[in-house]
N, C-alpha and C. Protein backbone atom coordinates (compact mmCIF):
# COMPACT_ATOMS: atom_id res chain seq x y z
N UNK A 1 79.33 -101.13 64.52
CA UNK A 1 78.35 -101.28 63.46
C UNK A 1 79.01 -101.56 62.11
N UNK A 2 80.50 -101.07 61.62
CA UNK A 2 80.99 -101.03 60.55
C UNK A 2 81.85 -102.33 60.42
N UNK A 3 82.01 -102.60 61.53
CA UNK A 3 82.43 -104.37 61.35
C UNK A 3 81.23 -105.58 61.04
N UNK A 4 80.01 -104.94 62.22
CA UNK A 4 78.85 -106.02 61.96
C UNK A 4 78.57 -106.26 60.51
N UNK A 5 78.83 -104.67 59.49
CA UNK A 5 77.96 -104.87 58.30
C UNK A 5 79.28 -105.68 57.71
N UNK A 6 80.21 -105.26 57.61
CA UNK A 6 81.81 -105.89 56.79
C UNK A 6 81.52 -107.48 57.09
N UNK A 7 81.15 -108.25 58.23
CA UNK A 7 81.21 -109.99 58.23
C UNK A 7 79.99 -109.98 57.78
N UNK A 8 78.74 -109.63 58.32
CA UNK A 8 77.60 -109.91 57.54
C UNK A 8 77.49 -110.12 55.85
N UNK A 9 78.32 -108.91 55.39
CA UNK A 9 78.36 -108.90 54.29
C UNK A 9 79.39 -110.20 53.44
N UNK A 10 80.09 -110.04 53.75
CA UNK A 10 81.40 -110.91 53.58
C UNK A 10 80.54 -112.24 53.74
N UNK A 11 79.72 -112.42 54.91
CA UNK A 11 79.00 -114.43 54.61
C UNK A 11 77.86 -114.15 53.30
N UNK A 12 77.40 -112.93 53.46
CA UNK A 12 76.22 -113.18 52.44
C UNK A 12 76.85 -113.01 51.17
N UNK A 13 77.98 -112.45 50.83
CA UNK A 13 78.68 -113.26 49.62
C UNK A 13 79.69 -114.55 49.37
N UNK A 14 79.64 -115.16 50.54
CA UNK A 14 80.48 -116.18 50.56
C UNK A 14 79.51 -117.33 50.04
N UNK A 15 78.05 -117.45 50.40
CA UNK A 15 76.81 -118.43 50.25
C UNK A 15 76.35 -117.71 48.91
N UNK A 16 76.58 -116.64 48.50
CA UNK A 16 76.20 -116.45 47.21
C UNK A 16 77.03 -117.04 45.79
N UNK A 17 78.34 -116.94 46.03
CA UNK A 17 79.20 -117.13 45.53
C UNK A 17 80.23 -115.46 45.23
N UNK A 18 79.77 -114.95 45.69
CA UNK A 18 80.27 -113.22 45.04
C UNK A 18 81.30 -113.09 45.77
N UNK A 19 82.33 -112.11 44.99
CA UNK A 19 83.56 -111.98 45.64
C UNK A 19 83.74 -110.55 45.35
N UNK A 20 84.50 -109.31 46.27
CA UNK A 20 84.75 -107.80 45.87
C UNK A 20 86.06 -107.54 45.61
N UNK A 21 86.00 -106.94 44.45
CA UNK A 21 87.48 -106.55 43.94
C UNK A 21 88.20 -105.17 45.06
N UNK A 22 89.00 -105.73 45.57
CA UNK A 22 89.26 -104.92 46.98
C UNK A 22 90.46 -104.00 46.17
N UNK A 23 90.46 -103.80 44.87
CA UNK A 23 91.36 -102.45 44.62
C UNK A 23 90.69 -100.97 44.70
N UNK A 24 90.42 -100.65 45.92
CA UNK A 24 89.36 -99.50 45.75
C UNK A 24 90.51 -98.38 45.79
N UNK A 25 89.85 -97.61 44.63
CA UNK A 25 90.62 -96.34 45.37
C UNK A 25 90.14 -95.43 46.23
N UNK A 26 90.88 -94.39 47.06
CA UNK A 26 90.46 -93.88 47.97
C UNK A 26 90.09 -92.85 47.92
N UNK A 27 89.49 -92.35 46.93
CA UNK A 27 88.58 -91.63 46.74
C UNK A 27 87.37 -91.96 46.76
N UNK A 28 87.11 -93.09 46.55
CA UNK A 28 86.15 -93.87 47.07
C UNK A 28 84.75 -93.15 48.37
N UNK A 29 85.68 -92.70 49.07
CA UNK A 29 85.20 -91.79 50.30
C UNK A 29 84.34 -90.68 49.80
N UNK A 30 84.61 -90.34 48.76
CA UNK A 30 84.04 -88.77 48.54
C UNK A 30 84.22 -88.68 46.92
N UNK A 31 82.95 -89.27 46.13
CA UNK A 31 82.85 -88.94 45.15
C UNK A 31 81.49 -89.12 44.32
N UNK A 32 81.45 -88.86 43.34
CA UNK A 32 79.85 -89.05 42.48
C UNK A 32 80.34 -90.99 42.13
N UNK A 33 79.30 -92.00 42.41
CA UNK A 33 79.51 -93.10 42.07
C UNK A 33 78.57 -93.18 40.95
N UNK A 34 79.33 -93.88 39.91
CA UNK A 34 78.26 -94.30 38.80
C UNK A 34 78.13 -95.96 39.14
N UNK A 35 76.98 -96.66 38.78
CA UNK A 35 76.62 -97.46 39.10
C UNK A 35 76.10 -98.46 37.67
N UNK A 36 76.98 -99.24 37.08
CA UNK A 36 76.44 -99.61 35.73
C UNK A 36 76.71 -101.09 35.83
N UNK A 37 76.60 -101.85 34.90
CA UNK A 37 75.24 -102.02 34.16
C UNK A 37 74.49 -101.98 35.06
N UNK A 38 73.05 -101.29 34.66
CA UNK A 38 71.79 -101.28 35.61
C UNK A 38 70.57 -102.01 35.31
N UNK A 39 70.73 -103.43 35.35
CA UNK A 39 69.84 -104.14 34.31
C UNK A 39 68.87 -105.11 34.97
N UNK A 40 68.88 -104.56 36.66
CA UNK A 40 68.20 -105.71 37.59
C UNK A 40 67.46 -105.09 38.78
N UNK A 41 66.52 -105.15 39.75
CA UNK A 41 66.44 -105.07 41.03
C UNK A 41 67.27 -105.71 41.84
N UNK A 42 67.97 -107.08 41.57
CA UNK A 42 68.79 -107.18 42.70
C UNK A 42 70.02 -106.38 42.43
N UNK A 43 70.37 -105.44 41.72
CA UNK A 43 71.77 -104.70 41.63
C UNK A 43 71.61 -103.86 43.23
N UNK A 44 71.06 -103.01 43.48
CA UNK A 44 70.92 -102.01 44.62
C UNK A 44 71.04 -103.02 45.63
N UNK A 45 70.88 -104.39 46.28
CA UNK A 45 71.14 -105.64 46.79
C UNK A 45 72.87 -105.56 47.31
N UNK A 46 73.05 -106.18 45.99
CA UNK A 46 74.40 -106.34 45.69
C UNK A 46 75.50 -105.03 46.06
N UNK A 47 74.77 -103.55 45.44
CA UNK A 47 75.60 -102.71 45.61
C UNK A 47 76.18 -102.35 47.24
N UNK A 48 75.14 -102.80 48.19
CA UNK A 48 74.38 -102.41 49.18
C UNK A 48 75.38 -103.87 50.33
N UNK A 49 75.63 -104.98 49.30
CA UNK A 49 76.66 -105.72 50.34
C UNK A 49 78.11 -105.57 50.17
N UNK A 50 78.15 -105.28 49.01
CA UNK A 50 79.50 -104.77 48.78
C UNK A 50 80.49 -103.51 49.31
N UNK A 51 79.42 -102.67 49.33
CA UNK A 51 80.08 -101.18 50.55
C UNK A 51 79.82 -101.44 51.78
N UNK A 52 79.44 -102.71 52.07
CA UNK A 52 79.51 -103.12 53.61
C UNK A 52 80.87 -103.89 53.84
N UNK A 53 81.17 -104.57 52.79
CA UNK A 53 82.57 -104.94 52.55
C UNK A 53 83.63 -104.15 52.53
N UNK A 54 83.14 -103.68 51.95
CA UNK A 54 84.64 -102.12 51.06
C UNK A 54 84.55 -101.10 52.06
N UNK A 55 83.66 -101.01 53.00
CA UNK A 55 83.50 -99.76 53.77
C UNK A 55 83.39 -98.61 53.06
N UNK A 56 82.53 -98.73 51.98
CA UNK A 56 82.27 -97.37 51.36
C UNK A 56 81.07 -96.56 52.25
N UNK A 57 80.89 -95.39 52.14
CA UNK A 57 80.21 -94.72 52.49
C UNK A 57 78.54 -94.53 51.70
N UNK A 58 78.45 -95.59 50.96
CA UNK A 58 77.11 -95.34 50.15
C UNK A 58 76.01 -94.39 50.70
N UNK A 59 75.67 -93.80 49.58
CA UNK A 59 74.54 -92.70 49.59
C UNK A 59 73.55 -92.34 48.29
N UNK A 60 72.56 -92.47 48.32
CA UNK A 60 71.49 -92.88 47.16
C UNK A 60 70.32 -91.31 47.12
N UNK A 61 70.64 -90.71 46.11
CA UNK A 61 69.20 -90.09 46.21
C UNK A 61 68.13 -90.56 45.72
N UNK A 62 66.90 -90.38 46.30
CA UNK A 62 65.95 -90.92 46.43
C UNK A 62 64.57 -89.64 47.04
N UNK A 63 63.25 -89.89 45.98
CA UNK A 63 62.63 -88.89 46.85
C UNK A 63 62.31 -88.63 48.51
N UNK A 64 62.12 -88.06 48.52
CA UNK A 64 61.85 -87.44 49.95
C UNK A 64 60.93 -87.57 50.61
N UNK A 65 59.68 -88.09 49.88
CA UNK A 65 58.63 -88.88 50.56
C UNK A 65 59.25 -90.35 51.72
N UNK A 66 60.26 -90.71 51.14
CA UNK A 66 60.60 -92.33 51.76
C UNK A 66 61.69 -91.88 52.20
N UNK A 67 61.99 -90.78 52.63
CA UNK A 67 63.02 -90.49 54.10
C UNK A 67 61.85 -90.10 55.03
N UNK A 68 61.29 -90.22 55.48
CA UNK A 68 60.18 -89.55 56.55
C UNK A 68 59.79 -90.77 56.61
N UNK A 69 59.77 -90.55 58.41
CA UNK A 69 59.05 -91.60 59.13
C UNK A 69 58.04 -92.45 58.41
N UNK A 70 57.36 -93.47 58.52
CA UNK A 70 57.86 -94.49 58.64
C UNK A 70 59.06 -95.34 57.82
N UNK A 71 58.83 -95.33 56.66
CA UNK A 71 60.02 -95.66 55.89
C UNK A 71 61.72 -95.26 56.51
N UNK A 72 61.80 -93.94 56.62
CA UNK A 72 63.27 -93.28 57.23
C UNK A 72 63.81 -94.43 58.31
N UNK A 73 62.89 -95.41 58.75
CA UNK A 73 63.82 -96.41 59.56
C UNK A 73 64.48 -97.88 58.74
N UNK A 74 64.31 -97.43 57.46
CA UNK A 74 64.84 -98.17 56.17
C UNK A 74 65.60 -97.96 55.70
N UNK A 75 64.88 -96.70 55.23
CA UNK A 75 65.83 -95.97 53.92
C UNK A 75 67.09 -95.30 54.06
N UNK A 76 67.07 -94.79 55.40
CA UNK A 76 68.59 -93.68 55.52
C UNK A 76 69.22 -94.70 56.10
N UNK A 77 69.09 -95.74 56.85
CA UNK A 77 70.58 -96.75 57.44
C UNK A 77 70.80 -97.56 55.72
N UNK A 78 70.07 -97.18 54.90
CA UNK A 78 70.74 -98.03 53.58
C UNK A 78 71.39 -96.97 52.64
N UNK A 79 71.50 -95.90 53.13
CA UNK A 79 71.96 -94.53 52.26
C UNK A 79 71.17 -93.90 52.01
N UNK A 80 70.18 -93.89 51.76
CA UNK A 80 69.11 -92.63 51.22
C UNK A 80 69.14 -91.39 51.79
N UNK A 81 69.12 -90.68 51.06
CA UNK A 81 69.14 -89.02 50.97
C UNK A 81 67.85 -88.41 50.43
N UNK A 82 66.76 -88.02 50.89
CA UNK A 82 65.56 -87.29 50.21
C UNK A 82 65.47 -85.88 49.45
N UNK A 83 65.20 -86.03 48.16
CA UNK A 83 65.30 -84.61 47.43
C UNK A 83 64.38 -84.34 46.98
N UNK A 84 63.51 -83.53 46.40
CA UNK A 84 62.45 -83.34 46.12
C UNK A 84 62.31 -83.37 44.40
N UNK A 85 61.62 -84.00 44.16
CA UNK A 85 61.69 -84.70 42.28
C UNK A 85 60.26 -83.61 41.96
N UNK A 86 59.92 -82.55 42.38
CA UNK A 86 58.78 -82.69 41.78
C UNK A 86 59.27 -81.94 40.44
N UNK A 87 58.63 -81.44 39.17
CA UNK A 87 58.78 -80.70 38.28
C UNK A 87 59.39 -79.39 38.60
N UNK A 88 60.42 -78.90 38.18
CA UNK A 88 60.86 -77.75 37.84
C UNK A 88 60.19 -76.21 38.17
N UNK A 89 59.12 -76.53 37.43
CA UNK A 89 58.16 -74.99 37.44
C UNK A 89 56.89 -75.51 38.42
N UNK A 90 57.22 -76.67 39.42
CA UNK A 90 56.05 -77.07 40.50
C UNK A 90 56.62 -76.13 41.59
N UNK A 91 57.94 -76.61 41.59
CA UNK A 91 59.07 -75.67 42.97
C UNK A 91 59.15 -74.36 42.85
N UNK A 92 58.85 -73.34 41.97
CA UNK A 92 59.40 -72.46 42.33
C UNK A 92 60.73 -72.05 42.20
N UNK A 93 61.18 -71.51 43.28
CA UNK A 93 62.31 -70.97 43.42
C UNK A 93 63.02 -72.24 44.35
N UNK A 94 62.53 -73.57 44.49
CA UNK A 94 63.38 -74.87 44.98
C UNK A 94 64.55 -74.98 44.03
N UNK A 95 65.60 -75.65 44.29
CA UNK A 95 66.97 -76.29 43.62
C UNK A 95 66.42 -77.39 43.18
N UNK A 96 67.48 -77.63 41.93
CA UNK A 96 67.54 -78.15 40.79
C UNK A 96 67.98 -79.56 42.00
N UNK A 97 66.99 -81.08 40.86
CA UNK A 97 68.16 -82.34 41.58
C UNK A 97 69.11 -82.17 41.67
N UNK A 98 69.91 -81.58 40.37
CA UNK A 98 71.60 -81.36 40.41
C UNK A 98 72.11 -81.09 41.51
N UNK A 99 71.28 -79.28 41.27
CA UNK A 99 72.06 -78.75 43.01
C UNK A 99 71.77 -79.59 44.34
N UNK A 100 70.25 -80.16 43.93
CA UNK A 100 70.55 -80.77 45.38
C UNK A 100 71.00 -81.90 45.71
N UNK A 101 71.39 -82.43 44.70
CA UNK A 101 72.82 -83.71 45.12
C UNK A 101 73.97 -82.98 45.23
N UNK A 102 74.38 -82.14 44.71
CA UNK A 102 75.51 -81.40 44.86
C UNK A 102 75.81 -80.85 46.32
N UNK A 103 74.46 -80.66 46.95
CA UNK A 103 74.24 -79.74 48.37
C UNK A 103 74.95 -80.64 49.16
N UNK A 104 74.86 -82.19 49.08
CA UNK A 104 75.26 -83.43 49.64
C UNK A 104 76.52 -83.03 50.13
N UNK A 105 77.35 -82.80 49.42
CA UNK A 105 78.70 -82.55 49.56
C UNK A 105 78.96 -81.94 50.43
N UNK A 106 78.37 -80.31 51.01
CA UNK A 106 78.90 -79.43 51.57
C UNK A 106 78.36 -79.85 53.29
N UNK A 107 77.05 -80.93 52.73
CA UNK A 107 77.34 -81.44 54.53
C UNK A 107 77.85 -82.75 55.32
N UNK A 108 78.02 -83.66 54.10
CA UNK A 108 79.38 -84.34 54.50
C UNK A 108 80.26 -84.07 54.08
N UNK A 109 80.98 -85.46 54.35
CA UNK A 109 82.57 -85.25 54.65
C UNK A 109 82.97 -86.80 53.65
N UNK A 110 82.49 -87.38 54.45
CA UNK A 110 82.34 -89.11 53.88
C UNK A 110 81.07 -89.09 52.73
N UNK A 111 81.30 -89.29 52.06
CA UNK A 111 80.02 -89.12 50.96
C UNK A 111 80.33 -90.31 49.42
N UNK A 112 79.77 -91.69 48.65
CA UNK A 112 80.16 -91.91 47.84
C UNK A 112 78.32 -91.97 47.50
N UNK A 113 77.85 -91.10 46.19
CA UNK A 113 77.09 -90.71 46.08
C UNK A 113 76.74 -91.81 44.46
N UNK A 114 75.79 -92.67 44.88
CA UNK A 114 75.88 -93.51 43.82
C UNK A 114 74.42 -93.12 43.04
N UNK A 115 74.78 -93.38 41.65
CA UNK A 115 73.94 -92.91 40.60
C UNK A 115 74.34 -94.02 39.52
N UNK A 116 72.98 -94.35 39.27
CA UNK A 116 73.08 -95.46 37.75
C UNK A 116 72.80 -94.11 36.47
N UNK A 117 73.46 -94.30 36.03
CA UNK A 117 73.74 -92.75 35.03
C UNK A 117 72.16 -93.35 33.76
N UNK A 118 72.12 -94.68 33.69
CA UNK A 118 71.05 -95.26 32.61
C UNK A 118 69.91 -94.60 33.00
N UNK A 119 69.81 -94.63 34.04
CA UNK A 119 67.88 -93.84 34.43
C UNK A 119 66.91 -95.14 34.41
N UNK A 120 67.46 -96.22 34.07
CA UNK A 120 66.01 -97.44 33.90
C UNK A 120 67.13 -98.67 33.42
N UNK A 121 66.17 -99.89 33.86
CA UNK A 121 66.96 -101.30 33.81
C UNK A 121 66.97 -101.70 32.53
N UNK A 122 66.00 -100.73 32.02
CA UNK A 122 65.60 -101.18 30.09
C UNK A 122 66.74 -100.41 29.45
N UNK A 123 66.86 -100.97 28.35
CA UNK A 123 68.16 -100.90 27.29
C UNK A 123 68.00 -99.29 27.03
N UNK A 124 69.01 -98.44 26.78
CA UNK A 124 69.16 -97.32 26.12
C UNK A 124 70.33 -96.98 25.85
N UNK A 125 70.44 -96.66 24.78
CA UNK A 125 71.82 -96.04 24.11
C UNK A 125 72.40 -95.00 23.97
N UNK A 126 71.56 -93.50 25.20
CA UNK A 126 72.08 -92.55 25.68
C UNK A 126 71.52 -92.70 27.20
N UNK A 127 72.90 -92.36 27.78
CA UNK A 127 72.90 -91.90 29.57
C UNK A 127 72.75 -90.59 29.75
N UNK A 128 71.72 -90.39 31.02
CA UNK A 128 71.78 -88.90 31.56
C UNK A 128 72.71 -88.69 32.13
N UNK A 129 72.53 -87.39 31.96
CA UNK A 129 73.92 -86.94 32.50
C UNK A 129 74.35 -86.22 33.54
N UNK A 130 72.76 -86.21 34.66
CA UNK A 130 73.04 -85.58 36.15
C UNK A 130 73.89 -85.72 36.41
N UNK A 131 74.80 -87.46 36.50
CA UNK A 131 75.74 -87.88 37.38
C UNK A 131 77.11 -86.90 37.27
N UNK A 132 76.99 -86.50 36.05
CA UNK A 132 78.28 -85.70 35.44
C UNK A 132 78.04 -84.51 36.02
N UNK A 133 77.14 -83.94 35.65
CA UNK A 133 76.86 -82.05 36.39
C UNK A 133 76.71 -82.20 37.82
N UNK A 134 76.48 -83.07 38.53
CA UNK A 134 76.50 -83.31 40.07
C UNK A 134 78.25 -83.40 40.67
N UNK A 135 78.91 -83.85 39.57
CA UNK A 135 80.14 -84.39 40.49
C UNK A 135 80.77 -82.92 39.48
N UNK A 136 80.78 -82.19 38.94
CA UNK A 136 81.42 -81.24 38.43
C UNK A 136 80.75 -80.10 39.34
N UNK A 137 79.36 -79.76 39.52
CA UNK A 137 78.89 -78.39 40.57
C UNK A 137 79.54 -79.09 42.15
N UNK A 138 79.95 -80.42 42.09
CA UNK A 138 80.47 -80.60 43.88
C UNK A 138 81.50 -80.63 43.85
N UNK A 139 82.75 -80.48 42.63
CA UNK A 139 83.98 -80.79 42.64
C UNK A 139 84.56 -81.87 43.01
N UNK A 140 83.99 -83.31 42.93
CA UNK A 140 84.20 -84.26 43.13
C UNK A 140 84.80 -85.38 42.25
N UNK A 141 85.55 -86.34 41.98
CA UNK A 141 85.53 -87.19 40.90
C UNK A 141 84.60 -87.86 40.92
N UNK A 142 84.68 -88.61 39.41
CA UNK A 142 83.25 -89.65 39.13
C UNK A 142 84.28 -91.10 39.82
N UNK A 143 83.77 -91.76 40.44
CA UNK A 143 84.38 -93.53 40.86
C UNK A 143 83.26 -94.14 39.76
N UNK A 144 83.64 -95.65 39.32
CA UNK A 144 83.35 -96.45 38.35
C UNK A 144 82.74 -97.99 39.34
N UNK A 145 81.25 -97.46 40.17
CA UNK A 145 81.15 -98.52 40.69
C UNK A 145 80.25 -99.73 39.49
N UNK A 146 81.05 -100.98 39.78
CA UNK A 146 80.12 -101.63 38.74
C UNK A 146 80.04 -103.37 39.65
N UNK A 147 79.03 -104.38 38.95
CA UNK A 147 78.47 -105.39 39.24
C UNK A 147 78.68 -106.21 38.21
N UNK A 148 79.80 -107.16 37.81
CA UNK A 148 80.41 -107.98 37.06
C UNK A 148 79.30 -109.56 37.41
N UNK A 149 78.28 -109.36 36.64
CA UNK A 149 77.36 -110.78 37.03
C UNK A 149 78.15 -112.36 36.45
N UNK A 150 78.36 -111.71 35.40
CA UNK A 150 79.34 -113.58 34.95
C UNK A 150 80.55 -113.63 35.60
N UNK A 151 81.06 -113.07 36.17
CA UNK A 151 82.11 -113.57 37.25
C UNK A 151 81.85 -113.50 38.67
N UNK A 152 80.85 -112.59 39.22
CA UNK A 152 79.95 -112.75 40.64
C UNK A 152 81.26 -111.68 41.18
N UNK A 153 81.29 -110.61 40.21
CA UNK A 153 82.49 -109.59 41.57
C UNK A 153 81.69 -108.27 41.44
N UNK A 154 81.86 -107.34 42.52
CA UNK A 154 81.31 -106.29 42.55
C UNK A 154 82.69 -105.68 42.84
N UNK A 155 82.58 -104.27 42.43
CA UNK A 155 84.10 -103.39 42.56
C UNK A 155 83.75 -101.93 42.30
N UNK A 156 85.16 -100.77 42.39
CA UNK A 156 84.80 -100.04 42.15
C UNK A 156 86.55 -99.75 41.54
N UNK A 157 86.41 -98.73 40.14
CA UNK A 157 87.90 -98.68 39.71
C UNK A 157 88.37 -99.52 38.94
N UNK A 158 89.67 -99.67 39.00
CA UNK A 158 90.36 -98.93 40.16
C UNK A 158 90.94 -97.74 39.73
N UNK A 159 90.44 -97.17 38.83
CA UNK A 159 90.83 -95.56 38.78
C UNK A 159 89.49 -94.80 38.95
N UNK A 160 89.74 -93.62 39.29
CA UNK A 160 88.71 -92.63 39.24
C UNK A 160 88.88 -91.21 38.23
N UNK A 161 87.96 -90.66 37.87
CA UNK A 161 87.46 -89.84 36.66
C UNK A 161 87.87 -88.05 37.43
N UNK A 162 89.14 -87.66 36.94
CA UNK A 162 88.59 -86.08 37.30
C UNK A 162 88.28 -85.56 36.33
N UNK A 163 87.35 -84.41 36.51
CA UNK A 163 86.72 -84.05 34.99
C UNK A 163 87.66 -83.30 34.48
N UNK A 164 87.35 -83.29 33.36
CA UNK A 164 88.02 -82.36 32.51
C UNK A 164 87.55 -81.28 31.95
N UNK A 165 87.94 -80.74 30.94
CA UNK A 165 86.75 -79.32 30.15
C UNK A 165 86.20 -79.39 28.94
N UNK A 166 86.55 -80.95 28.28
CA UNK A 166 86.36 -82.17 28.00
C UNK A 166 85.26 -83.34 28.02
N UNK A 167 83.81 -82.45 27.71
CA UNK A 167 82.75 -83.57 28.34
C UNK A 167 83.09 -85.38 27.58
N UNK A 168 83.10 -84.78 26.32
CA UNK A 168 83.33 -86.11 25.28
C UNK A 168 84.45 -87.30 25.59
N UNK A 169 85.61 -86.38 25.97
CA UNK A 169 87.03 -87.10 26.59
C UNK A 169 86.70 -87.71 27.65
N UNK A 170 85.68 -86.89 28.98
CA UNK A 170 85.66 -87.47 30.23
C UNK A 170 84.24 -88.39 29.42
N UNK A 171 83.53 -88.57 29.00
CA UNK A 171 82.56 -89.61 28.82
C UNK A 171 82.67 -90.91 27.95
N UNK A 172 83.86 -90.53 26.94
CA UNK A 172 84.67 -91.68 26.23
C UNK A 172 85.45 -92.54 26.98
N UNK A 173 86.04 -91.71 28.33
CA UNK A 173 86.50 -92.82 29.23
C UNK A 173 86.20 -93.73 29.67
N UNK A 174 84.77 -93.24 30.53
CA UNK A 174 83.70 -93.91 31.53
C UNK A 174 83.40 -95.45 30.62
N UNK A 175 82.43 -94.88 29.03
CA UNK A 175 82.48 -95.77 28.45
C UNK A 175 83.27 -96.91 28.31
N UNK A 176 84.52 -97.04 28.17
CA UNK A 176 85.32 -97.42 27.71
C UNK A 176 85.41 -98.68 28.85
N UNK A 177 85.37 -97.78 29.77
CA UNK A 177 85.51 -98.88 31.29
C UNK A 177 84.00 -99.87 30.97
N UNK A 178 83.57 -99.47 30.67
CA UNK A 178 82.07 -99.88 31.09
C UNK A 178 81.57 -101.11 30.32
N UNK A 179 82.35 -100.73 29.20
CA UNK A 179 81.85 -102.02 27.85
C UNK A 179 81.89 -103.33 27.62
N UNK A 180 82.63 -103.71 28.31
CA UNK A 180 82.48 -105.13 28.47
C UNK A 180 82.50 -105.67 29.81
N UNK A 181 81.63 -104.68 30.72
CA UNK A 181 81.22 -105.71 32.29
C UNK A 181 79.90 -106.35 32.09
N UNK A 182 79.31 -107.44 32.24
CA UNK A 182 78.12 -107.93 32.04
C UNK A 182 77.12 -107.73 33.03
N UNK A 183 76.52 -107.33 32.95
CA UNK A 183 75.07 -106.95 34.22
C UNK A 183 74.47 -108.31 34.43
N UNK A 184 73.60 -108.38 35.39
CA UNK A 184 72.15 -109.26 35.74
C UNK A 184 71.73 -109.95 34.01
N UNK A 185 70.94 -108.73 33.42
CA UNK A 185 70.69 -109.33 32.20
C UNK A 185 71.37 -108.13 31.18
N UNK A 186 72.55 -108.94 30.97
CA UNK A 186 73.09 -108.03 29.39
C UNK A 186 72.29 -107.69 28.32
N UNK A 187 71.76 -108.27 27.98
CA UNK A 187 71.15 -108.18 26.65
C UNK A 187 70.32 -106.56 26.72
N UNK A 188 70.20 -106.01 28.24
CA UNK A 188 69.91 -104.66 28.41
C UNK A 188 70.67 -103.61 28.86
N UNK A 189 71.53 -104.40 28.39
CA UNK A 189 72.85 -102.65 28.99
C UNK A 189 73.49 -102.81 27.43
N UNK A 190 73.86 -101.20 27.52
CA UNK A 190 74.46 -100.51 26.12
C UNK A 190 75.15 -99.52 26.74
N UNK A 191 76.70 -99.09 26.48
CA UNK A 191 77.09 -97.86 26.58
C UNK A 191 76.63 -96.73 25.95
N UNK A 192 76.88 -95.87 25.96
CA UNK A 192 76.72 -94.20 25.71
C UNK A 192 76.93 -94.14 23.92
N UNK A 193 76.10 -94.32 22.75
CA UNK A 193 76.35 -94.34 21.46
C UNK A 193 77.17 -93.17 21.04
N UNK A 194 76.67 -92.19 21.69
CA UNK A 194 77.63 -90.87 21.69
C UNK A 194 78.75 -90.43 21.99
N UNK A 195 79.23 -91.59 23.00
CA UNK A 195 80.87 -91.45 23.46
C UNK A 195 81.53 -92.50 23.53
N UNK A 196 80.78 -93.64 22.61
CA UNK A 196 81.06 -94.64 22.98
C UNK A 196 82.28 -95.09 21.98
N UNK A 197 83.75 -95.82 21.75
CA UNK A 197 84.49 -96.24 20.59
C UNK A 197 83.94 -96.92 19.62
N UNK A 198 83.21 -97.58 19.71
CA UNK A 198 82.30 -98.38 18.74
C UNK A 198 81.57 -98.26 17.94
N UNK A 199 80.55 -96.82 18.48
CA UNK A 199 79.70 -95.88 17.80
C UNK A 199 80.56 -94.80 16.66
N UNK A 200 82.30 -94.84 17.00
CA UNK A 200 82.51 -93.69 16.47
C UNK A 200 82.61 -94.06 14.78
């Protein structure tokens, strides 16, 4: 199956024109993925042929309504993971999204847990910051998956993020990587104003 998706993938970027920056690091396997610029529907596409390439382990949370039958014969062979989004004080005594992306961890093994840190394809000049408290409550690094549209490469890296104690330091980094990859449509991606060098 992990070869079928690797050539499949590999022709459907060969007729696209897209090419994957094959410096992955290998942590790759097991970490919080950020997913930026997020400025399109076809990004999740793209992200989605590229770890068929790279043999990443992609994994998406997503509510939990669309892991259950009928959908679940969609959604989980494309990564999906179901968590329950409802409000806070709807659950009870349920776990936080955080914790329950975090829970991810303790039942795999292979896990690259991708998150567009923007929250929406529309422009904003602060990122949430689940992606960060998810890969710090799982002890995981952050990987830097991104979608380079004016050059047609998808990649991830090639370094990865261990946190630090340091939110500003570890989020001035990310930025830093992030600022000049061009999305689908640029004109709607902005780094982090708050950690960003530009802003300072």
């Amino acid at each position: 199956m992990r070869l079928m998706k690797k050539t499949i993938g590999r022709f459907i970027f060969w007729v696209l024109g897209w090419k994957v920056a094959k410096d992955v690091p290998a942590e790759s396997s097991r970490c919080v993925m950020t997913a930026a610029p997020h400025t399109s529907n076809w990004d999740f596409f793209y992200v989605v042929v590229a770890f068929w390439i790279l043999d990443i382990p992609l994994k998406v949370a997503i509510k939990d309504d669309w892991t259950k039958f009928p959908f679940s014969l969609v959604v989980k062979p494309l990564g999906g993971l179901g968590i329950n989004r409802k409000p806070k004080h709807e659950r009870k005594k349920s776990m936080s999204q955080v914790d329950q992306m975090a829970g991810f961890f303790d039942k795999m093994k292979d896990i690259a847990l991708v998150i567009a840190p923007e929250g929406t394809r529309r422009k904003v000049d602060k990122w949430k910051m689940g992606f960060y408290h998810v890969a710090q409550k799982a002890d995981v690094p952050i990987a830097f998956g991104y979608l380079d549209y004016h050059n047609k490469i998808a990649g991830v890296g090639p370094d990865v993020l261990y946190l630090s104690d340091d939110i500003a330091k570890d989020m001035t980094i990310i930025m830093d990587f992030y600022k000049n990859i061009k999305g689908c449509n640029p004109e709607q991606f902005e780094t982090d104003k708050r950690y960003s060098k530009n802003h300072s």
